[in-house]
N, C-alpha and C. Protein backbone atom coordinates (compact mmCIF):
# COMPACT_ATOMS: atom_id res chain seq x y z
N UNK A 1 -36.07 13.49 -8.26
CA UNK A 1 -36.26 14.90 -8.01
C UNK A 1 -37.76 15.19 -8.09
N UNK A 2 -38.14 15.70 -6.79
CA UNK A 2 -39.53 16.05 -7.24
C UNK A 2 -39.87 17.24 -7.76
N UNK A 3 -40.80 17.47 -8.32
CA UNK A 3 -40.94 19.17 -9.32
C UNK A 3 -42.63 19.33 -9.47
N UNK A 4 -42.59 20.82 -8.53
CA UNK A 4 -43.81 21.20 -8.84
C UNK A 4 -43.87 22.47 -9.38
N UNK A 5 -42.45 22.62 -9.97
CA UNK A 5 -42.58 24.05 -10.63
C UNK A 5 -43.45 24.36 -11.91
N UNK A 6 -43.71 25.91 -12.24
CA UNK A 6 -44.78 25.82 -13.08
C UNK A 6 -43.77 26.99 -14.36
N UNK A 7 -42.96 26.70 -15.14
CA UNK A 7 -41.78 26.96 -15.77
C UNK A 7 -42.66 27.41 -17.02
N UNK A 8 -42.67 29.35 -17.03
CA UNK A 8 -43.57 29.65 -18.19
C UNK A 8 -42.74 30.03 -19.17
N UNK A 9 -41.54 29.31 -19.15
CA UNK A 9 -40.96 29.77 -20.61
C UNK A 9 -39.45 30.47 -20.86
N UNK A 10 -39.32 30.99 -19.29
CA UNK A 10 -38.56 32.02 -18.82
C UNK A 10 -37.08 31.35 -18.83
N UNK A 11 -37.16 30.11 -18.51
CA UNK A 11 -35.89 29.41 -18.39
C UNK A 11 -35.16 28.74 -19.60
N UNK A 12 -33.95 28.84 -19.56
CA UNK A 12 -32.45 28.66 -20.17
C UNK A 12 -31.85 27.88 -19.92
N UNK A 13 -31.56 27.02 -21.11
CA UNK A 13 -30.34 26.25 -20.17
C UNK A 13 -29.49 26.70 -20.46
N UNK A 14 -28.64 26.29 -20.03
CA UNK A 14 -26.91 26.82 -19.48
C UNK A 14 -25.79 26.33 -20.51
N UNK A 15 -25.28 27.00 -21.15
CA UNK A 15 -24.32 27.12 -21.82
C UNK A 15 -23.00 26.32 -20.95
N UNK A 16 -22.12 25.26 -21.31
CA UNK A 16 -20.76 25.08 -20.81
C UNK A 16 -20.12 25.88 -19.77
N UNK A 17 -19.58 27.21 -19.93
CA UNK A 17 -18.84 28.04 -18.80
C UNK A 17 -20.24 28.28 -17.79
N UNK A 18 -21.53 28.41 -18.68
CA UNK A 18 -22.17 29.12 -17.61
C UNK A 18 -22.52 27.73 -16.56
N UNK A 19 -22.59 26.47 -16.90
CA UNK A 19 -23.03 25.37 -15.64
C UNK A 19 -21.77 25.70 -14.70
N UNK A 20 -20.44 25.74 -15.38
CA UNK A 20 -19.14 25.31 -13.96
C UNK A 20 -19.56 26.67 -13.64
N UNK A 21 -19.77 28.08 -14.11
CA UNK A 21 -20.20 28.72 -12.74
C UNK A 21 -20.74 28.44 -12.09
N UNK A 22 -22.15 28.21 -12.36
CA UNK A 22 -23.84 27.70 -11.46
C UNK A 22 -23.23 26.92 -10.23
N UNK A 23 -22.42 25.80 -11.27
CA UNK A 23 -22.16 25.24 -9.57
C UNK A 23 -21.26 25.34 -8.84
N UNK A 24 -20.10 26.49 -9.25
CA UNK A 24 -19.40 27.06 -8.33
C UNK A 24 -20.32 28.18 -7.15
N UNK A 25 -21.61 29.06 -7.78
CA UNK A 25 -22.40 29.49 -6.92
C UNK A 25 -22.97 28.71 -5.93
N UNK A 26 -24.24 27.99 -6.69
CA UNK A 26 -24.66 26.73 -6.05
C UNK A 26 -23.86 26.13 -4.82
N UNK A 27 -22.58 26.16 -5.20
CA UNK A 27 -21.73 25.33 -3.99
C UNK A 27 -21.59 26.45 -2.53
N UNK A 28 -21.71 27.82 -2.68
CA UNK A 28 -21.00 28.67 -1.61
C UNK A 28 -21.86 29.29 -1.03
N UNK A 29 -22.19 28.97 0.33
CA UNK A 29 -23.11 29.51 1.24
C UNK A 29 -23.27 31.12 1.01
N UNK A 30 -22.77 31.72 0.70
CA UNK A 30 -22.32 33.25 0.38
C UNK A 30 -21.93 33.38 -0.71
N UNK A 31 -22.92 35.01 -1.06
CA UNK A 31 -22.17 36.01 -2.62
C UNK A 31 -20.89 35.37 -2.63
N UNK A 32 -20.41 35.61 -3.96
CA UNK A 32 -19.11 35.72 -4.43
C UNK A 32 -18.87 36.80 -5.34
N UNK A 33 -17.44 37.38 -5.23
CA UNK A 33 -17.39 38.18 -6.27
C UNK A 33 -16.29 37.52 -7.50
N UNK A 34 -16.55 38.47 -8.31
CA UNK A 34 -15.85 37.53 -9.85
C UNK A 34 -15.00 36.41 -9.09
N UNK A 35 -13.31 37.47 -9.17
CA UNK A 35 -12.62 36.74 -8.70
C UNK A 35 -12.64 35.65 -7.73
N UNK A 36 -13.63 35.68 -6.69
CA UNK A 36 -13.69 34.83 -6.58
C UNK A 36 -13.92 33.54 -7.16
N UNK A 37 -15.23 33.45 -8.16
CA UNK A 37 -15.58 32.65 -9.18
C UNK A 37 -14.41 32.07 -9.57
N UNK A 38 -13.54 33.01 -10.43
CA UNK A 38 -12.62 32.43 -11.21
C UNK A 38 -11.62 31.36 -10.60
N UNK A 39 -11.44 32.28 -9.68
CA UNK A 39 -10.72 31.16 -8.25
C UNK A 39 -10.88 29.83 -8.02
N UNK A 40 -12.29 30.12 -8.16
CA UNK A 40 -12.86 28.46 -7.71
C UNK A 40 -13.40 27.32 -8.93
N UNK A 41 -12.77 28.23 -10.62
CA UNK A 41 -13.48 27.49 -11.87
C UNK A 41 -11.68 26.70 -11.93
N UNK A 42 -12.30 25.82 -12.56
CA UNK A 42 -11.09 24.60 -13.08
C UNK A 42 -11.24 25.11 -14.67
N UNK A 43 -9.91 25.64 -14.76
CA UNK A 43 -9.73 25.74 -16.32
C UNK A 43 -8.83 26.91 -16.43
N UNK A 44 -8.82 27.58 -17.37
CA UNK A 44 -7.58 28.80 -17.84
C UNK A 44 -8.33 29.95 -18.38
N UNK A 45 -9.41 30.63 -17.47
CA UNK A 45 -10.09 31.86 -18.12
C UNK A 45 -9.72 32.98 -17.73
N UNK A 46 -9.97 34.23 -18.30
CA UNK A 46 -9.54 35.14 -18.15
C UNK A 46 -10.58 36.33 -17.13
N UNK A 47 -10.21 36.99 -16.60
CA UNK A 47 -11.18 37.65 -15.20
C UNK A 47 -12.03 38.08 -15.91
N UNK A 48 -12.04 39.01 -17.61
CA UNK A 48 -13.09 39.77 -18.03
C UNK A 48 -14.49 38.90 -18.45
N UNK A 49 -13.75 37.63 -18.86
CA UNK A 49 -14.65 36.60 -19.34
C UNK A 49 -15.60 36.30 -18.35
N UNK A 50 -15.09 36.01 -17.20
CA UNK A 50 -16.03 35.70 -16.06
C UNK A 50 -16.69 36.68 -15.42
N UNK A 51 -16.29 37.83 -15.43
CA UNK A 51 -17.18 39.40 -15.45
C UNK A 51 -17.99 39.60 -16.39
N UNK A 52 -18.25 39.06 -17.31
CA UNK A 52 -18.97 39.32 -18.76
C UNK A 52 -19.95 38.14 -18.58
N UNK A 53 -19.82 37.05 -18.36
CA UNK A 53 -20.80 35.73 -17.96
C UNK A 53 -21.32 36.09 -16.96
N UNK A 54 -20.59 36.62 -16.05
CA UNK A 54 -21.27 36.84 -14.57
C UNK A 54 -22.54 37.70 -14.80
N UNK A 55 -21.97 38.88 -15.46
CA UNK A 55 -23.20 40.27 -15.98
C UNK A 55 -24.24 39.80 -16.94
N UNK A 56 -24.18 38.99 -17.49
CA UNK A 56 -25.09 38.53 -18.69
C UNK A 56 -25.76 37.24 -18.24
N UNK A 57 -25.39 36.81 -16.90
CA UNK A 57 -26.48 35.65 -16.19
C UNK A 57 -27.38 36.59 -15.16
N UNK A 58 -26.71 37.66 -14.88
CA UNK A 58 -27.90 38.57 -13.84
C UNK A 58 -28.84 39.42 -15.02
N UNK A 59 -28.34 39.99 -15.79
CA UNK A 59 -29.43 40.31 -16.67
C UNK A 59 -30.44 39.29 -17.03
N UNK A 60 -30.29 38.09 -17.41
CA UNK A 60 -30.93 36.63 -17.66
C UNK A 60 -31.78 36.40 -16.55
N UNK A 61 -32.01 36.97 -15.12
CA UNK A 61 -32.00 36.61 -13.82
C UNK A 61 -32.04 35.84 -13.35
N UNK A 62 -30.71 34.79 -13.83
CA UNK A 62 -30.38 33.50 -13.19
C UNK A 62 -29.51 34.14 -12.05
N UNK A 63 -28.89 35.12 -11.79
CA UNK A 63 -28.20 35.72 -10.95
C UNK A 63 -28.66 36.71 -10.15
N UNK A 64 -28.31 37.12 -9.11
CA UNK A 64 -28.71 38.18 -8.19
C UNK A 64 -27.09 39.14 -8.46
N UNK A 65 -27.50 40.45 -8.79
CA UNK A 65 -26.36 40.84 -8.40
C UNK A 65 -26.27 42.47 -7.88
N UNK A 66 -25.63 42.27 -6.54
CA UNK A 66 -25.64 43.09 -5.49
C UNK A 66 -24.18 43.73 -5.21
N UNK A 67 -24.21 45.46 -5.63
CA UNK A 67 -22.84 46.17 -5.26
C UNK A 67 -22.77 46.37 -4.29
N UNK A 68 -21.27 46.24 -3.32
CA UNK A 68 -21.03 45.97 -2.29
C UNK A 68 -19.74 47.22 -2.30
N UNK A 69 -19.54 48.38 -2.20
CA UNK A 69 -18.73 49.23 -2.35
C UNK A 69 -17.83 49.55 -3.95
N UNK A 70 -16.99 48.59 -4.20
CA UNK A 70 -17.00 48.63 -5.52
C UNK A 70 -17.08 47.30 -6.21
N UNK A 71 -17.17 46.55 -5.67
CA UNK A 71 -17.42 45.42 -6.04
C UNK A 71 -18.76 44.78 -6.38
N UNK A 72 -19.07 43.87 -7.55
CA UNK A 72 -20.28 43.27 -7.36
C UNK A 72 -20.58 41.87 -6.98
N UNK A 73 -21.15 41.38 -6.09
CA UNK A 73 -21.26 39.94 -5.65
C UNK A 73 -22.76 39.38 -6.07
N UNK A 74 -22.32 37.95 -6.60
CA UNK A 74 -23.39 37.49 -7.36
C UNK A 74 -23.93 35.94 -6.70
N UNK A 75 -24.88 35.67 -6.91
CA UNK A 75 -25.55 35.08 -5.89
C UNK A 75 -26.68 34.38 -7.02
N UNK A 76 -27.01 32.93 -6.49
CA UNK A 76 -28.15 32.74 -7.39
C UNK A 76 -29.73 33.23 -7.26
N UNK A 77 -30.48 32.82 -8.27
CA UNK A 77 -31.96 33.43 -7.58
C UNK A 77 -32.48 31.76 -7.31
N UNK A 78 -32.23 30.93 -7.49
CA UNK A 78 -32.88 29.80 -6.92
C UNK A 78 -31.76 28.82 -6.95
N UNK A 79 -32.44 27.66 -6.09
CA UNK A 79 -31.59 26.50 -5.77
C UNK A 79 -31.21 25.42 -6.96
N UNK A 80 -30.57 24.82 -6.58
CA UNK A 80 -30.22 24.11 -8.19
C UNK A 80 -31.24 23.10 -8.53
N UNK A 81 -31.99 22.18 -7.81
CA UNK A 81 -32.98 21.43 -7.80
C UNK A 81 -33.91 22.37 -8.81
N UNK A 82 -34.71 23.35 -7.76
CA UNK A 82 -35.57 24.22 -8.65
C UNK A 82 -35.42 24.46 -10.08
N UNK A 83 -33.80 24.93 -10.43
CA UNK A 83 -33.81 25.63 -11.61
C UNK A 83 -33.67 24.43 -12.71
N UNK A 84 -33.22 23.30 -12.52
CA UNK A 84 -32.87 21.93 -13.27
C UNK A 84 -34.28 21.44 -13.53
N UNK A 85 -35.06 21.66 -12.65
CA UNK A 85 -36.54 21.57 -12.77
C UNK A 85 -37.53 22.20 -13.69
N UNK A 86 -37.03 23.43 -13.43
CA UNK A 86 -37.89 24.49 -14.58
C UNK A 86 -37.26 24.67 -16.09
N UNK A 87 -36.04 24.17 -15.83
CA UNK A 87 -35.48 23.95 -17.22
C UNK A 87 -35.94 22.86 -17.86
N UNK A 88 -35.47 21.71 -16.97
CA UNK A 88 -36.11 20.64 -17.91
C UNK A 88 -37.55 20.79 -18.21
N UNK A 89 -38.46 21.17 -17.02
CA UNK A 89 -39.91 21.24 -17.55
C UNK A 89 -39.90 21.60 -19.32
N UNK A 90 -39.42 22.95 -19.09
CA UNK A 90 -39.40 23.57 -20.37
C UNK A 90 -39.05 22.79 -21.25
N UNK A 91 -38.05 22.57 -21.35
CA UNK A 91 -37.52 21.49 -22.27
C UNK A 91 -38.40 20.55 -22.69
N UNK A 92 -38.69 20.05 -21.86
CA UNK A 92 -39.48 18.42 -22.25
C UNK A 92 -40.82 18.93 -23.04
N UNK A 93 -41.82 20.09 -22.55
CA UNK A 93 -42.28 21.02 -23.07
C UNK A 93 -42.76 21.14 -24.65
N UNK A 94 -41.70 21.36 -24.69
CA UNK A 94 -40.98 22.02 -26.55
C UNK A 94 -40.86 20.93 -26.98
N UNK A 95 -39.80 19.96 -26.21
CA UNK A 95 -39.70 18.54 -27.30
C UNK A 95 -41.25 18.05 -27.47
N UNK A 96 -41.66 17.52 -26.36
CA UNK A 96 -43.15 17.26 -26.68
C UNK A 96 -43.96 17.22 -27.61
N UNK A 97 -44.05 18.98 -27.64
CA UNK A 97 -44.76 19.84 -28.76
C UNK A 97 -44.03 19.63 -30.18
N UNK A 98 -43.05 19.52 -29.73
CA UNK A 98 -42.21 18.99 -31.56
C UNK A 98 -42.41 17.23 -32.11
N UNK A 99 -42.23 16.54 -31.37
CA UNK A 99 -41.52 15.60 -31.38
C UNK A 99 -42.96 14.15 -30.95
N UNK A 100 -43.64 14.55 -29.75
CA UNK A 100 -44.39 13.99 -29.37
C UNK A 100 -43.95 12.15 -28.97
N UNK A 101 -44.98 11.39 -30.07
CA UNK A 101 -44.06 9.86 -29.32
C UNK A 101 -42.87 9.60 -29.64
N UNK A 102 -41.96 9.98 -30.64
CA UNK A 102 -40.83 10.10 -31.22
C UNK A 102 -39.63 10.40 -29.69
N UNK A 103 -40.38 11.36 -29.27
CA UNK A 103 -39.24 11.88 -28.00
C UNK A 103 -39.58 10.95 -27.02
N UNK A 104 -40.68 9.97 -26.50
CA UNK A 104 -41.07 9.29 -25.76
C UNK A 104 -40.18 7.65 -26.04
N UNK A 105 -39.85 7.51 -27.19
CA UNK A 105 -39.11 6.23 -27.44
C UNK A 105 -37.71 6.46 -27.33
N UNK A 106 -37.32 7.56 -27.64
CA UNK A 106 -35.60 7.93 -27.66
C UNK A 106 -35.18 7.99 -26.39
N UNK A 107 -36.25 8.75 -25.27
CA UNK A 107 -35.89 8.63 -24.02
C UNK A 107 -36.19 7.26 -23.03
N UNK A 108 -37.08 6.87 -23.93
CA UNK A 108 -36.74 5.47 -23.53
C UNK A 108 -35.69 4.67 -23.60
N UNK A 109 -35.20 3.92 -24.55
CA UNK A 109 -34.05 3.41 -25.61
C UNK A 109 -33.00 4.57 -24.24
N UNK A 110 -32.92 6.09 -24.35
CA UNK A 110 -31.42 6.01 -23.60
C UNK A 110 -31.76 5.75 -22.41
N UNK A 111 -32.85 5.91 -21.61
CA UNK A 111 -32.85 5.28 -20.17
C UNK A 111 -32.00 3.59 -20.10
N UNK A 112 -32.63 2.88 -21.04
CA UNK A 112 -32.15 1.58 -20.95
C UNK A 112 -30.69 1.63 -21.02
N UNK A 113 -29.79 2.29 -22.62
CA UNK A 113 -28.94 1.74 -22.42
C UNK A 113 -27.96 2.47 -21.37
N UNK A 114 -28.51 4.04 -20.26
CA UNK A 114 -28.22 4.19 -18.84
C UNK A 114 -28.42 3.28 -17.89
N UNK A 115 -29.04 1.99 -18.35
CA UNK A 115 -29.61 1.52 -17.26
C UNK A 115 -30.36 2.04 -16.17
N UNK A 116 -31.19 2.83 -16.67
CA UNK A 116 -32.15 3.15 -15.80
C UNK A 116 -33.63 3.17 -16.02
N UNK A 117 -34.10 2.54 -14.60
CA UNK A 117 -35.69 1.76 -15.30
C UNK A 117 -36.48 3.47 -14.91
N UNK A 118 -37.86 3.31 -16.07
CA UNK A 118 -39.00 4.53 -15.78
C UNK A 118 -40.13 3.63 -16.32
C-alpha cells in the first residue's frame, strides 16, 4: 500500500461493529441507508444499534451523512486504502513515540512468524 497521507491526529481506529460497517460502505457504489447496512451486516443486530453507530461515525467524520426526504444515507468520506493509511500512520506514530526500538523488534519477530519479509 502506498501512503502519502499526512494523518494529524484526527484518525480512529475502528471499533469491531464499526469495521463490518466500513466495509459494508466501502463495498457499495452508493449511499446506503441504515437498513440497508443492517441488511448487508452478518450477525444478529438490532436497527437502533446500527442507527446509533451509523450517527456517531458521521459525527467522527468517518461518515458523510446526507437526508434524503426522511431518511438518512451514509456514505464514506474516504476510500479504504486512504483511511487504513492515516490510521495506521497514526498509530505507528504514538507507538514510536512510546515504545521506539522495542516496537521495531516486535514488529519484526511478528512479520516473521506471518511470514512476511520487510
Amino acid at each position: 500500500m502506498n501512503c502519502s497521507c499526512h494523518c494529524n491526529g484526527k484518525c480512529k481506529l475502528l471499533g469491531g461493529l464499526e469495521q463490518k460497517i466500513m466495509d459494508v460502505i466501502w463495498s457499495s457504489p452508493e449511499p446506503l441507508k441504515p437498513q440497508e447496512v443492517l441488511f448487508k451486516l452478518e450477525g444478529d443486530y438490532a436497527y437502533t444499534t446500527i442507527m446509533t453507530v451509523l450517527k456517531r461515525m458521521a459525527d467522527k467524520k468517518i461518515l458523510h451523512r446526507q437526508l434524503k426526504g426522511k431518511v438518512y444515507y451514509y456514505s464514506s468520506t474516504t476510500d479504504k486504502q486512504t483511511f487504513a493509511c492515516e490510521c495506521l500512520a497514526d498509530l505507528f506514530d504514538r507507538l514510536f513515540d512510546s515504545y521506539g526500538q522495542e516496537l521495531v523488534t516486535s514488529f519484526r519477530l511478528s512479520a516473521q512468524k506471518h511470514k512476511i519479509k520487510i
